[in-house]
Protein backbone atom coordinates (compact mmCIF):
# COMPACT_ATOMS: atom_id res chain seq x y z
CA UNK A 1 -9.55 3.01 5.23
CA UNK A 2 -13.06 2.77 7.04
CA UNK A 3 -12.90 3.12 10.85
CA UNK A 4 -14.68 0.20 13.05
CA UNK A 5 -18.13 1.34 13.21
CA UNK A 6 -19.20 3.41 15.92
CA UNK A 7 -22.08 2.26 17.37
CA UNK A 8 -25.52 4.53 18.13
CA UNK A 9 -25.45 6.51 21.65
CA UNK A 10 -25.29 3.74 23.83
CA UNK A 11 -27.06 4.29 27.32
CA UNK A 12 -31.01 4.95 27.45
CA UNK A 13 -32.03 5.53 30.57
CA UNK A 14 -35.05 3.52 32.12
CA UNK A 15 -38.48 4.84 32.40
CA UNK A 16 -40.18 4.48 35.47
CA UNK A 17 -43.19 2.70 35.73
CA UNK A 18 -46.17 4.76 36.10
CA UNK A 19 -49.07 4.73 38.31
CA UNK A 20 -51.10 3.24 34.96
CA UNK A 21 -48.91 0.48 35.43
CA UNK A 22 -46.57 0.47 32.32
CA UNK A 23 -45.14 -3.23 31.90
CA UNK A 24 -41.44 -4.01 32.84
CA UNK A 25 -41.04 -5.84 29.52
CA UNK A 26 -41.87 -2.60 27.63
CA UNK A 27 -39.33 -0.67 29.06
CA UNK A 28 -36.17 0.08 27.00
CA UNK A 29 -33.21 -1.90 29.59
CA UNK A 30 -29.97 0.38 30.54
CA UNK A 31 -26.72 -1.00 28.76
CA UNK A 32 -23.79 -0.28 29.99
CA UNK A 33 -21.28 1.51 27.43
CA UNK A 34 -18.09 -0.48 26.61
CA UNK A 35 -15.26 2.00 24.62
CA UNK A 36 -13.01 0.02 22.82
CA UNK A 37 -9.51 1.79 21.31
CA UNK A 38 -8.65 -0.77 18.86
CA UNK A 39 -4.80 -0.48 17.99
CA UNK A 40 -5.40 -0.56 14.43
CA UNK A 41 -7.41 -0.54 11.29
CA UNK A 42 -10.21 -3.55 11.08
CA UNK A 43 -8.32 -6.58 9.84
CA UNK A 44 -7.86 -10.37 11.06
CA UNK A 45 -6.71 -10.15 14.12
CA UNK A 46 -9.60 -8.22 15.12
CA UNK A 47 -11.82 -10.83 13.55
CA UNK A 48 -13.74 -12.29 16.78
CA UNK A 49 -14.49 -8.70 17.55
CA UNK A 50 -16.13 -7.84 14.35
CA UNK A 51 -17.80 -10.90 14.49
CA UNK A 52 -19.21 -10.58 18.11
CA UNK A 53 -20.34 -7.28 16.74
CA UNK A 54 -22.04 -8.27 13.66
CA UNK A 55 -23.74 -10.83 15.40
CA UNK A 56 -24.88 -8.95 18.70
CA UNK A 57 -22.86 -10.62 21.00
CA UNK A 58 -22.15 -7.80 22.80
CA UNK A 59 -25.62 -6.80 22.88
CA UNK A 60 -26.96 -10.02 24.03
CA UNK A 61 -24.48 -9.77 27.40
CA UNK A 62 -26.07 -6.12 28.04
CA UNK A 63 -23.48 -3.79 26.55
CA UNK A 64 -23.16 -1.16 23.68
CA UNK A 65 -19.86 -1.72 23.10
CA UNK A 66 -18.01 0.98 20.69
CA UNK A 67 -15.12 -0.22 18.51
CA UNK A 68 -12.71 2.64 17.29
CA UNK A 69 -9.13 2.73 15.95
CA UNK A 70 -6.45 4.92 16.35
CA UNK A 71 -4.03 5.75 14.37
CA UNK A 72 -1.12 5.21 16.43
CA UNK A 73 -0.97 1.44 17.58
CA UNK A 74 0.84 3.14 21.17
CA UNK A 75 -2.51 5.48 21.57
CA UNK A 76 -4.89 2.86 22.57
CA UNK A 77 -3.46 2.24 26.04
CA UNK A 78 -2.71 5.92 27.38
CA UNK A 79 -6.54 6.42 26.40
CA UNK A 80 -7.27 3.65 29.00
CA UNK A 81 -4.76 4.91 31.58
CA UNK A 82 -6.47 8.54 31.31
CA UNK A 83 -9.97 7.33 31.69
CA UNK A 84 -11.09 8.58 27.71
CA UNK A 85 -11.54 4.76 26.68
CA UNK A 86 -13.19 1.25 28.78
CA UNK A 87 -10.87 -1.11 27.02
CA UNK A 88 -7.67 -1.32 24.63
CA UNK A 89 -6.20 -3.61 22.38
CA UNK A 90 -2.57 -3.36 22.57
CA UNK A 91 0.92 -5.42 22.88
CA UNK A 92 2.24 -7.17 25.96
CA UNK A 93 5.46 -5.12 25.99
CA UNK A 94 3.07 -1.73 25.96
CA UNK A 95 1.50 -3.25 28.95
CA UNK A 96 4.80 -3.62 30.90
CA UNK A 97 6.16 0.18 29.77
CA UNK A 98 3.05 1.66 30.88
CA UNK A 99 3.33 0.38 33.91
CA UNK A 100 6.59 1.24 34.67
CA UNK A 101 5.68 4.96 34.07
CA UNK A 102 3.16 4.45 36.37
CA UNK A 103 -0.08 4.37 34.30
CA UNK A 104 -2.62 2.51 35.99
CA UNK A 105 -3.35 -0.49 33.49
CA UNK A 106 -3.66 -4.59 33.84
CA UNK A 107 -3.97 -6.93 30.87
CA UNK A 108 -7.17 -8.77 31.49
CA UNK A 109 -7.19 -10.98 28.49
CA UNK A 110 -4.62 -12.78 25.38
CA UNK A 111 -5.75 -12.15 22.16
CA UNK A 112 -2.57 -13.76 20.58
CA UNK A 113 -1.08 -15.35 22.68
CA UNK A 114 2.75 -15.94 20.67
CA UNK A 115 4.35 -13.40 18.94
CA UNK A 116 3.52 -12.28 15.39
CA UNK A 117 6.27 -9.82 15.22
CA UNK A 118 9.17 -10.61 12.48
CA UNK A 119 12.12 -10.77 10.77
CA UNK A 120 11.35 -10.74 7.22
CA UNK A 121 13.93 -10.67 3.91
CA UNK A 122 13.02 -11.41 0.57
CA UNK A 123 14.54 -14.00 -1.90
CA UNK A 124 16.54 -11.39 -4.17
CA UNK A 125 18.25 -9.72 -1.13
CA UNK A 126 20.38 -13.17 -1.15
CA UNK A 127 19.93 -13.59 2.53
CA UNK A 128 19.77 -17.34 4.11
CA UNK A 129 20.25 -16.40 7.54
CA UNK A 130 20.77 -13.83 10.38
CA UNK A 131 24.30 -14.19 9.92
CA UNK A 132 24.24 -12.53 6.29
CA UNK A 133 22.88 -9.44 7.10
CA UNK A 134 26.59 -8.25 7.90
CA UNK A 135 27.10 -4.88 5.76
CA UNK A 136 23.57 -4.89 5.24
CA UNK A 137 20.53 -2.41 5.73
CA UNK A 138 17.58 -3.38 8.17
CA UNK A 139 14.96 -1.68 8.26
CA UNK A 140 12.37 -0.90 11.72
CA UNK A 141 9.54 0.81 13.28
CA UNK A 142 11.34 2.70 15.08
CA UNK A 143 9.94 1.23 18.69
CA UNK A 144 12.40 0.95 21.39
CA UNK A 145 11.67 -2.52 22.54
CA UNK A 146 12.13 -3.87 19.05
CA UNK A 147 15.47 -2.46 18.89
CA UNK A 148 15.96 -4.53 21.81
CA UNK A 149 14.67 -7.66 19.42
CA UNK A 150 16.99 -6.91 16.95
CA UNK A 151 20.16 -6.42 19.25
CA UNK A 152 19.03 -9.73 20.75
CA UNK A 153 18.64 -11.06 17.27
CA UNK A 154 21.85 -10.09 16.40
CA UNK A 155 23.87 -11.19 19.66
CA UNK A 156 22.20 -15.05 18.77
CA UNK A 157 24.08 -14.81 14.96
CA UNK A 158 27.44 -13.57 16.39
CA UNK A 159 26.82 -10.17 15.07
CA UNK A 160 26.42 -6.48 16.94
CA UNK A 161 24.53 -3.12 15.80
CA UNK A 162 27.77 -1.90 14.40
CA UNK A 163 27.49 -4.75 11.79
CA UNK A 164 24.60 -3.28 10.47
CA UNK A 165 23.24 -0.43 8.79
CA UNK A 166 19.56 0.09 10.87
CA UNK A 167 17.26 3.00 9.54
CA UNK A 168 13.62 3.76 10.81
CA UNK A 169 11.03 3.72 8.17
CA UNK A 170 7.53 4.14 10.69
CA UNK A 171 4.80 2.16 8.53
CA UNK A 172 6.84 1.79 5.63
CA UNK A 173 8.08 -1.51 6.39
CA UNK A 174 7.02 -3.79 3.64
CA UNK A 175 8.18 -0.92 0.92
CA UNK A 176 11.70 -0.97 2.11
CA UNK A 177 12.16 -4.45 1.43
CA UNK A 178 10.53 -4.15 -1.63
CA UNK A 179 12.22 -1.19 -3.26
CA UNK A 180 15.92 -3.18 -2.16
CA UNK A 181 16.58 0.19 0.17
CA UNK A 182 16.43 -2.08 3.20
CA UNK A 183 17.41 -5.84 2.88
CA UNK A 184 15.80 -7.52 5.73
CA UNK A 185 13.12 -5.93 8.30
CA UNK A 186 12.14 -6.46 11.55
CA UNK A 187 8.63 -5.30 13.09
CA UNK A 188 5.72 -7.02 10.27
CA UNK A 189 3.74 -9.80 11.63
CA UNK A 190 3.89 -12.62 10.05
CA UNK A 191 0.15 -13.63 9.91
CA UNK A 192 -0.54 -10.20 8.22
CA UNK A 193 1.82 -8.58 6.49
CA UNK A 194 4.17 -11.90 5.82
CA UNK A 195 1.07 -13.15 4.00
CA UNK A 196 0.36 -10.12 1.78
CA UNK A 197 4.19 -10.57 0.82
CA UNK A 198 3.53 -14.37 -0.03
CA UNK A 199 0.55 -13.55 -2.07
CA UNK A 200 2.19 -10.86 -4.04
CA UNK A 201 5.03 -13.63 -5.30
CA UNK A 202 8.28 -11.73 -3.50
CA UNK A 203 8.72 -15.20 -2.00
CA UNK A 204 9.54 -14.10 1.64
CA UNK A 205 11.48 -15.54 4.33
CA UNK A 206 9.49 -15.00 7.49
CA UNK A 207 11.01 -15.41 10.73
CA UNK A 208 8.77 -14.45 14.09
CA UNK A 209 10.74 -13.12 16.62
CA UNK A 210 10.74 -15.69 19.01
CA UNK A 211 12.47 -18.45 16.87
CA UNK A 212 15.72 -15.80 16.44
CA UNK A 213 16.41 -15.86 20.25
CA UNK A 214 13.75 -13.32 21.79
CA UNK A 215 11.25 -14.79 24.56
CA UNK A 216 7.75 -15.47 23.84
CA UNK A 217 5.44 -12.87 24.88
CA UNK A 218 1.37 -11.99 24.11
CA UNK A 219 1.43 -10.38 20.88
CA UNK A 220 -2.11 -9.02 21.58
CA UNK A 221 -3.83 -8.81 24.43
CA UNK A 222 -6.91 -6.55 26.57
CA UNK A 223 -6.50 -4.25 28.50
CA UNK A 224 -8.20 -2.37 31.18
CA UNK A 225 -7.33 0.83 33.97
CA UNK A 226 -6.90 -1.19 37.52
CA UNK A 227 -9.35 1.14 38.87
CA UNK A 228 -11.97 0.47 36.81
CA UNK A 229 -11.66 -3.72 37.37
CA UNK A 230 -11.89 -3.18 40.78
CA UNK A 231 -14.41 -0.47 41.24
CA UNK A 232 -17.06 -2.63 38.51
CA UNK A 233 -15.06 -5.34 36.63
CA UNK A 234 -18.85 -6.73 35.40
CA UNK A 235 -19.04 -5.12 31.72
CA UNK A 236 -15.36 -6.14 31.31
CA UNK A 237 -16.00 -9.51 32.49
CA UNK A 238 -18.88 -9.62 29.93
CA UNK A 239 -17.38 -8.10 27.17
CA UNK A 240 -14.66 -10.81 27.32
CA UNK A 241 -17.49 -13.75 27.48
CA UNK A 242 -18.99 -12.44 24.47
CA UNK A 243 -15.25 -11.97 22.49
CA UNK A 244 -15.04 -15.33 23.67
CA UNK A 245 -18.54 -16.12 21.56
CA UNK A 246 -17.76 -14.12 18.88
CA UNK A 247 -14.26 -15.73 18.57
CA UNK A 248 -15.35 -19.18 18.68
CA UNK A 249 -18.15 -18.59 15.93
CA UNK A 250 -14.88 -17.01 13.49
CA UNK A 251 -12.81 -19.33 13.92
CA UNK A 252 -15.81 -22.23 12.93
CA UNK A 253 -17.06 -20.18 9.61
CA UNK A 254 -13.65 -18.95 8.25
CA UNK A 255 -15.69 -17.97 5.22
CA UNK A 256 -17.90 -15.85 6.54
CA UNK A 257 -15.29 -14.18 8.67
CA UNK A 258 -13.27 -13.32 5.72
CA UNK A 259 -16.74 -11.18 4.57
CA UNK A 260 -17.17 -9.46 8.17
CA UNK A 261 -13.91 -8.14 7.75
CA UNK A 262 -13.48 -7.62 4.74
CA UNK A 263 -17.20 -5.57 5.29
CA UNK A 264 -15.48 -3.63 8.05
CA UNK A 265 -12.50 -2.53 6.04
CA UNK A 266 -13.30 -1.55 2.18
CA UNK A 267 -9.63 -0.79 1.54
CA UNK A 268 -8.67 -4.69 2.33
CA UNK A 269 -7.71 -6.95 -0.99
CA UNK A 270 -9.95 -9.98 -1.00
CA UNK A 271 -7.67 -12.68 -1.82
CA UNK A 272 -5.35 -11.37 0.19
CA UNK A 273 -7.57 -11.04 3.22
CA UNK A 274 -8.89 -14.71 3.12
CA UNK A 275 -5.39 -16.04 3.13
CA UNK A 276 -5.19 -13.80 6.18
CA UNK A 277 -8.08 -14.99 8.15
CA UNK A 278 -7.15 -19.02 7.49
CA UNK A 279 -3.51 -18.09 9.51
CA UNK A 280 -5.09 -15.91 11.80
CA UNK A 281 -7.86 -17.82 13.20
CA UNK A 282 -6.26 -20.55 14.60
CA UNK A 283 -4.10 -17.84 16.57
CA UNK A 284 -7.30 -17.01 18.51
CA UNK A 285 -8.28 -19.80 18.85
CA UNK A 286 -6.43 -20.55 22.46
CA UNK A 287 -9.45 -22.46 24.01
CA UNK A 288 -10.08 -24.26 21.39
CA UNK A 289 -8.97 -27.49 23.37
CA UNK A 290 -11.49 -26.44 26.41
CA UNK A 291 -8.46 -26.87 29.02
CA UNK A 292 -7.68 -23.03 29.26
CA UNK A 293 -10.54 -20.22 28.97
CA UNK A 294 -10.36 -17.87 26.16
CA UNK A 295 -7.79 -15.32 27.00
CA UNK A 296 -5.96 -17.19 29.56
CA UNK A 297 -2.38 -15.80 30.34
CA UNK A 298 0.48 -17.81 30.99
CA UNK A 299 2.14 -15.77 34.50
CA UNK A 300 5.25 -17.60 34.21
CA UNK A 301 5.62 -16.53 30.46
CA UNK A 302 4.99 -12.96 31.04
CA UNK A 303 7.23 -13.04 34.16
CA UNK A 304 10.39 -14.44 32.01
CA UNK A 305 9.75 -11.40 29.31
CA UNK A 306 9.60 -9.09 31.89
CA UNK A 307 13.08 -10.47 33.25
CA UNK A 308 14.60 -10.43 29.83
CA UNK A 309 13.20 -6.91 29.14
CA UNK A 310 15.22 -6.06 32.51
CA UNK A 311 18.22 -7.35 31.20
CA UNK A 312 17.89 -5.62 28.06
CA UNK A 313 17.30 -2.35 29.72
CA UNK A 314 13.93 -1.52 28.24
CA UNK A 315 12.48 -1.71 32.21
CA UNK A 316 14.55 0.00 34.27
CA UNK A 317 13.17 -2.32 36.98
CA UNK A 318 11.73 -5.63 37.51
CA UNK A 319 7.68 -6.19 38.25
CA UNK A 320 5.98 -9.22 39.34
CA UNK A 321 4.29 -10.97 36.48
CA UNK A 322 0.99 -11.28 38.82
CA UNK A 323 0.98 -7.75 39.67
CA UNK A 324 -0.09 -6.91 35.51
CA UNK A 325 -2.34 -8.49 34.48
CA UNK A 326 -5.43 -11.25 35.78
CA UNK A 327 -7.21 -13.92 34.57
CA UNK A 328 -9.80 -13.50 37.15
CA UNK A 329 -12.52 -11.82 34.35
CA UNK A 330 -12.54 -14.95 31.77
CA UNK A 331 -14.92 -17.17 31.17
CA UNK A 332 -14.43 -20.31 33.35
CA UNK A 333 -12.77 -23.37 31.13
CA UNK A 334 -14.95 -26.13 30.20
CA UNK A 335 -12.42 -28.68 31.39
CA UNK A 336 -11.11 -28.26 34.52
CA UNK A 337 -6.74 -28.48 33.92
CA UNK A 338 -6.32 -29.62 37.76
């Protein structure tokens, strides 16, 4: 798969004007440099990113903004933390481990702001419910806080771990399933790879997380080192204005967002892209209303996540909601919700 594009060395510095008198106008402006450490390959959730990109969004608000992607979705943060990258895209429960082992980061923006994360068994495994995976195989990632998901999944059906056979595949998720080694899986998202599985005819039955008994949390969302927000929070505070712009022009021209990322991403299946984007963009779409700006994050949301991660034992210890993340760097609402 094609990386995001990197864009040309970013920063040229200004001339000074000469005694000939050399015109301001002709004189190259300083941008500041943006990093970005995507958390994965181009696809639709990134799609008001691309889009900002392809349309110079980023350039218009005075930044050369670099998108990249690592290839391990847990990455992206510690390369904030450690100074090596501006900005991340990464998960809300990243955000809150992070912090607890004392890594200097603060969510400054939802992405997605429910979560995409799910349960997902397919028709021939005979599985209606939760309840009928007794005796069987699930499959997972492999991520601690997902195996507190499925214990929590499990506790809601009547079932424990011991009912269960629960084997860690990494990326190979969707071929478990498929090849009947697994039965039911827990870790695609349903906007992604729940819609490659509808397309391919395996008729799937996709549960997100957070209708199975786990708390809504941000599936996606920015993220920035503390430091950096407080030291000169201006290129993050226009980066976010022009994700905003770029966001808002995907979700109006579904179309032509389907070709920006499907331009970013060679390895993506047309057909099954499209059917992508039309889930996806209403997902990003949070101020669509105008009563919230884009990114807004809900503090009493995050705050009961971070209690029921405390009772789970993910966090060893509780943290105030307020004290991770800030809305304080989005683009002021249109309507004012007072």
């Amino acid at each position: 798969m094609k990386r995001f594009t990197l864009l040309p060395v970013a920063i040229i510095l200004a001339l000074a004007v000469s005694a000939c008198g050399t015109k301001s106008e002709d004189v190259t402006p300083v941008r500041d440099s943006v990093s970005v450490a995507m958390d994965w390959y181009p696809n639709p959730d990134h799609a008001g990113f691309l889009v900002a990109e392809e349309k110079g969004y980023f350039e218009d608000a005075g930044l050369d903004v670099s998108l990249d992607s690592p290839t391990d979705p847990s990455l992206p943060i510690k390369l904030v933390a450690a100074g090596k990258a501006d900005l991340a895209l990464s998960y809300e429960p990243e955000v809150l481990l992070a912090r607890e082992q004392g890594l200097d980061v603060i969510s400054v923006a939802s992405i997605v702001d429910q979560p995409l994360t799910s349960m997902i068994w397919l028709k021939k495994s005979k599985i209606k419910s939760v309840r009928d995976l007794k005796g069987k195989t699930v499959s997972t990632a492999g991520i601690p806080y997902q195996d507190a998901y499925l214990k929590s999944i499990l506790e809601r059906a009547g079932l424990t771990e011991d009912d269960i056979k629960q084997v860690g595949v990494g990326q190979g998720l969707l071929p478990s399933i498929v090849s009947g080694k697994a039965q039911a899986t827990l870790g695609p998202f349903w906007n992604i790879e729940g819609v490659e599985l509808k397309m391919s005819g395996l008729k799937p039955t996709i549960n997100p997380v957070d209708k199975l008994g786990v708390p809504t949390y941000s599936e996606m969302v920015l993220v920035a080192k503390g430091s950096r927000i407080e030291e000169d929070p201006d290129p993050v505070r226009l980066f976010i204005a022009a994700l905003a712009r770029g966001t808002r022009d995907a979700v109006d021209q579904p179309n032509k967002t389907t070709q920006t990322v499907l331009a970013a991403n060679d390895a993506l299946k047309p057909d099954v892209t499209a059917a992508q984007v039309r889930v996806t963009l209403p997902l990003l779409d949070q101020a669509g209303a105008g009563k919230l700006p884009f990114g807004h994050q809900d503090t009493a949301k995050w705050q009961a996540f971070i209690n029921w991660m405390v009772q789970q034992e993910v966090l060893a210890s509780p943290t105030r909601a307020v004290d991770v993340l800030t809305n304080e760097l989005l683009p002021r609402s249109q309507i004012d919700p007072g």
